[in-house]
Protein backbone atom coordinates (compact mmCIF):
# COMPACT_ATOMS: atom_id res chain seq x y z
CA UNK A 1 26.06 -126.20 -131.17
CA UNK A 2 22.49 -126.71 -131.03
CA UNK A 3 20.40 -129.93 -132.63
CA UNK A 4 19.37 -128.13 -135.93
CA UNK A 5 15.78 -127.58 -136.21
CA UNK A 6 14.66 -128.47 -139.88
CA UNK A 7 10.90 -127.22 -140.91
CA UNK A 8 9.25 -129.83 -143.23
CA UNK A 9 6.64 -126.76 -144.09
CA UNK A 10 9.99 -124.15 -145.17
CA UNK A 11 9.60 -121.94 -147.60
CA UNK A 12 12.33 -123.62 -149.37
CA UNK A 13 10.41 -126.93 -149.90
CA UNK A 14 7.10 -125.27 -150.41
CA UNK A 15 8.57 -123.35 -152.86
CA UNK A 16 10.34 -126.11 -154.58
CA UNK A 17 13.71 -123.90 -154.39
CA UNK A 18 16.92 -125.80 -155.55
CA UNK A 19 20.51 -124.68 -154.92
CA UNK A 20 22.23 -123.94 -157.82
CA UNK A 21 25.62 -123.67 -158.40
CA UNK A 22 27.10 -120.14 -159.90
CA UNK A 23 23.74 -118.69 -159.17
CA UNK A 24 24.10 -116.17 -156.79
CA UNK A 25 20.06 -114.66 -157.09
CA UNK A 26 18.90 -117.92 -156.95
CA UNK A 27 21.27 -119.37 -153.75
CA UNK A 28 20.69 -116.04 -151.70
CA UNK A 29 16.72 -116.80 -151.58
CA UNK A 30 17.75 -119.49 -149.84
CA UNK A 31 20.03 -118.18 -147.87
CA UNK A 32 17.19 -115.72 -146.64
CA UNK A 33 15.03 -118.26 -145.84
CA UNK A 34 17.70 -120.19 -144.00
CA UNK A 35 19.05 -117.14 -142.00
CA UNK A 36 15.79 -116.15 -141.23
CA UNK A 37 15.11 -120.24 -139.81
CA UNK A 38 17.98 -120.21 -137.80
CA UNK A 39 17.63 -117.26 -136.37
CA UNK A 40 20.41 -115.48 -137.71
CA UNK A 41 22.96 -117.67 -136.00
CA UNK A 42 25.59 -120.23 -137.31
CA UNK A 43 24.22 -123.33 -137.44
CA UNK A 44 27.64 -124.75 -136.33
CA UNK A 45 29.47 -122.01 -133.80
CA UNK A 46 26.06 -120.72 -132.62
CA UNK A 47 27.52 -117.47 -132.77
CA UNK A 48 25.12 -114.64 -134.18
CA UNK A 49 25.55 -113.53 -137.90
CA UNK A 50 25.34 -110.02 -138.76
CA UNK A 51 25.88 -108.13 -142.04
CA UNK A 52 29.41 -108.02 -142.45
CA UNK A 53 29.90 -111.79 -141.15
CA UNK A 54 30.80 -113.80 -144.25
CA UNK A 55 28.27 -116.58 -145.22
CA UNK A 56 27.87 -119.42 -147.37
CA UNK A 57 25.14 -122.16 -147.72
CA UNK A 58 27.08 -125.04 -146.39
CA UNK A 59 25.85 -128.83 -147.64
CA UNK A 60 25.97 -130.87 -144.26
CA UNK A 61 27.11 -134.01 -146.88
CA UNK A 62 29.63 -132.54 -149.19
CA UNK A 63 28.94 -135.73 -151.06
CA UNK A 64 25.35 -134.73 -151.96
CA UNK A 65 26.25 -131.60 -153.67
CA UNK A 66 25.14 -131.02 -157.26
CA UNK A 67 22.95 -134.24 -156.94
CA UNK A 68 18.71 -135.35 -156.86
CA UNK A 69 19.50 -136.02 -152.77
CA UNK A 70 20.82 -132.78 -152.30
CA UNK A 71 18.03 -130.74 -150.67
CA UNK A 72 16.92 -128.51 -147.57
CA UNK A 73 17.27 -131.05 -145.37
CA UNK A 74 21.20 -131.09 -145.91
CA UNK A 75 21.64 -127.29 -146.07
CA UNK A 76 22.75 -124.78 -143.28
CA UNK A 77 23.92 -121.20 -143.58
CA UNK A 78 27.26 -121.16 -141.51
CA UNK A 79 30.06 -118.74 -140.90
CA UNK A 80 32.51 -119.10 -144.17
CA UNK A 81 35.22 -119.77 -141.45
CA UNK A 82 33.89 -122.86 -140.55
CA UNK A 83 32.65 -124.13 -143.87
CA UNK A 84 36.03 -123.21 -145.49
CA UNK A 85 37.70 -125.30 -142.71
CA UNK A 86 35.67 -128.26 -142.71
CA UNK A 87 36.47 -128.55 -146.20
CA UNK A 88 37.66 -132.11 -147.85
CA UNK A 89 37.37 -133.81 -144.44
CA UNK A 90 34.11 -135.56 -144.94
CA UNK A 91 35.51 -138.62 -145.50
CA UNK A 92 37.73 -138.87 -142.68
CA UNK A 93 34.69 -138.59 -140.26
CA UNK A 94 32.40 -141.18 -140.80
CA UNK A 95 29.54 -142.50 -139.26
CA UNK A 96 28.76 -138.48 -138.42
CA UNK A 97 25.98 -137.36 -136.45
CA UNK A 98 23.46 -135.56 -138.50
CA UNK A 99 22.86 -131.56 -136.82
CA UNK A 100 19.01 -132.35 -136.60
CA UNK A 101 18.74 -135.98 -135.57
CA UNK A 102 16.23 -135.97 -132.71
CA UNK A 103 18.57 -137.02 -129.69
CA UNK A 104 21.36 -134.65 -130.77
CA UNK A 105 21.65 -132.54 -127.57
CA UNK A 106 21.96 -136.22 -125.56
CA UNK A 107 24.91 -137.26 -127.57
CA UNK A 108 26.52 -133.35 -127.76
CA UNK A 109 26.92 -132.76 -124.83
CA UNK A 110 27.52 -129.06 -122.83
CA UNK A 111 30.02 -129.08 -119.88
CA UNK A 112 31.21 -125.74 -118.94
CA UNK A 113 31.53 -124.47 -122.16
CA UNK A 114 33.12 -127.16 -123.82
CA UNK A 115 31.36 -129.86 -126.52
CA UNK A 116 32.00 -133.54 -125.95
CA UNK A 117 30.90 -136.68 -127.00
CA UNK A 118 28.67 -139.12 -125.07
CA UNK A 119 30.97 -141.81 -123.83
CA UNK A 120 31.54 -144.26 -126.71
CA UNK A 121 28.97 -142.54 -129.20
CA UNK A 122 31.30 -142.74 -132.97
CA UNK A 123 29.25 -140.05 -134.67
CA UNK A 124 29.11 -137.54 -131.80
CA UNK A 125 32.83 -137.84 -131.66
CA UNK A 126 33.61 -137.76 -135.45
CA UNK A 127 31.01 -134.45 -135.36
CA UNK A 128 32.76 -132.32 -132.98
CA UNK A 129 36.07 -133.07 -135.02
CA UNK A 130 34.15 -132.41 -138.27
CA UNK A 131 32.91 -128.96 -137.57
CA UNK A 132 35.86 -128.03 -135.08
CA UNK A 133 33.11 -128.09 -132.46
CA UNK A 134 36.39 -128.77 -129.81
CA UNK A 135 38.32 -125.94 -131.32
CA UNK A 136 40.32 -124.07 -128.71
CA UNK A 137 39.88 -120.63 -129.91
CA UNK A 138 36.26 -121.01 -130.04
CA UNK A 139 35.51 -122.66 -127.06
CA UNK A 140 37.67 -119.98 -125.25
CA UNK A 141 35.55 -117.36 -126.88
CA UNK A 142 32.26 -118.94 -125.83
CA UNK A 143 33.58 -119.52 -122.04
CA UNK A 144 34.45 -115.94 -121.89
CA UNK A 145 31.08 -114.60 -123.44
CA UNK A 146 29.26 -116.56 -120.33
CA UNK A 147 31.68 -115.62 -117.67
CA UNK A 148 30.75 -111.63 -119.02
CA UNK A 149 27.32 -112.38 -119.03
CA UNK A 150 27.09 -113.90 -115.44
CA UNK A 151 29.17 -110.66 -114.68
CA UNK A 152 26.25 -108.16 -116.39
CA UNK A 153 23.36 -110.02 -115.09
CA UNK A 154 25.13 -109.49 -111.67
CA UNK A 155 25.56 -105.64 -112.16
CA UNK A 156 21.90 -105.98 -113.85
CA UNK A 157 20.74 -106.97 -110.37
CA UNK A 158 17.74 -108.56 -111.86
CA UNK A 159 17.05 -112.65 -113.09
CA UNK A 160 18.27 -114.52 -115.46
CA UNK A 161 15.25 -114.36 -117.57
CA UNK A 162 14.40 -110.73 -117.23
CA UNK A 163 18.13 -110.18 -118.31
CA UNK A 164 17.78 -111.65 -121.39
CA UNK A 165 14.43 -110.42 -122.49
CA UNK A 166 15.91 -106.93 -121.73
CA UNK A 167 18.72 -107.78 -124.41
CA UNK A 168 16.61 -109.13 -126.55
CA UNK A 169 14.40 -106.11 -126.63
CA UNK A 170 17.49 -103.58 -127.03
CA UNK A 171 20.19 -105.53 -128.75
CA UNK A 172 20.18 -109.10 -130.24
CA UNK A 173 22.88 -109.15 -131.68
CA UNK A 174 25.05 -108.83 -128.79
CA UNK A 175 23.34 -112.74 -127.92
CA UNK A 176 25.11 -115.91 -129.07
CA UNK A 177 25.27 -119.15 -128.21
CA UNK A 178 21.61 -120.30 -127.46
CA UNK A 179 22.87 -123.30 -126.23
CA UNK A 180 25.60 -122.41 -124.15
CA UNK A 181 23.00 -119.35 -122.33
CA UNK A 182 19.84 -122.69 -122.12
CA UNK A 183 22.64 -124.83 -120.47
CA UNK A 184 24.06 -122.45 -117.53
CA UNK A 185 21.41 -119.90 -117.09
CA UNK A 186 18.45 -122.25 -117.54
CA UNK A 187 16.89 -119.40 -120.45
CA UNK A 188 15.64 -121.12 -123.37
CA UNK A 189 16.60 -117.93 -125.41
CA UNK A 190 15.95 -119.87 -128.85
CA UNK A 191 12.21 -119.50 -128.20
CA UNK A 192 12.14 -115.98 -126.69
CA UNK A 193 13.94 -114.58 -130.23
CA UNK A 194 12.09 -113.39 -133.15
């Protein structure tokens, strides 16, 4: 997972959009603008979201739903998996790191395709449980996507960079985990997508 990047000039706010629930017009503008912030990737798994993926709008703090302090700053579009899972355990994992506080990538940390806490840091540690950040399945899936990507850049026969401006340029979707491709190949791919 990367730190969430939240735009205080999104269409969202300038717009003065509001979720509202039942209102499936209204909540898919959002969505839009969302997807189109984040790239088109889960905001929790990192993974790329195409067509067919099933999404929802996912409020960060279930608890803020339906109110005033529900707002853009609390919503991310994430796979329906992960949303669905995460489901009535808000309460179970608190203090939680927020997905956009400024030091988030020092307290999540990367190690070789895994997501761990800084030593001692509550929130960090009550996140990854949260969002399932540690889960198995997932973290096996990621691991395997690098080791297969070291593999093609090899057969490639070209950088790192070059690489992934190449995919970029011919397939996006086949990218995921900005994160995980920044922390072992050194390629800030988040600013190289459209």
């Amino acid at each position: 997972m990367r730190k969430a990047i939240k735009d205080p000039n999104s269409t969202i706010i300038v717009d003065g959009l509001s979720y509202i629930p039942k209102n499936s017009a209204n909540n898919k503008k959002i969505e839009a603008v969302l997807l189109q912030e984040q790239k088109n990737y889960c905001a929790y798994t990192d993974e790329y979201m195409g067509r067919p993926d099933a999404k929802d709008i996912e409020h960060f703090n279930p608890t803020l739903k339906n109110t005033q302090q529900d707002s853009y700053f609390n919503w991310y579009v994430v796979k329906h998996q992960w949303n669905k899972e995460k489901g009535s355990k808000w309460a179970n994992f608190q203090p939680v790191l927020h997905p956009d506080s400024v030091d988030f990538e020092d307290r999540v940390l990367y190690y070789k395709g895994d997501y761990i806490a800084k030593s001692n840091d509550i929130e960090a540690s009550n996140l990854i449980k949260l969002l399932k950040l540690d889960d198995q399945v997932l973290a096996d899936r990621r691991k395997r996507y690098i080791k297969n990507t070291r593999t093609l850049i090899s057969i490639y026969g070209a950088d790192e960079h070059s690489f992934f401006n190449d995919l970029i340029g011919r397939d996006p979707e086949q990218i995921h985990y900005p994160r995980a491709i920044k922390e072992e190949f050194k390629v800030d791919i988040w600013s190289m997508l459209p």
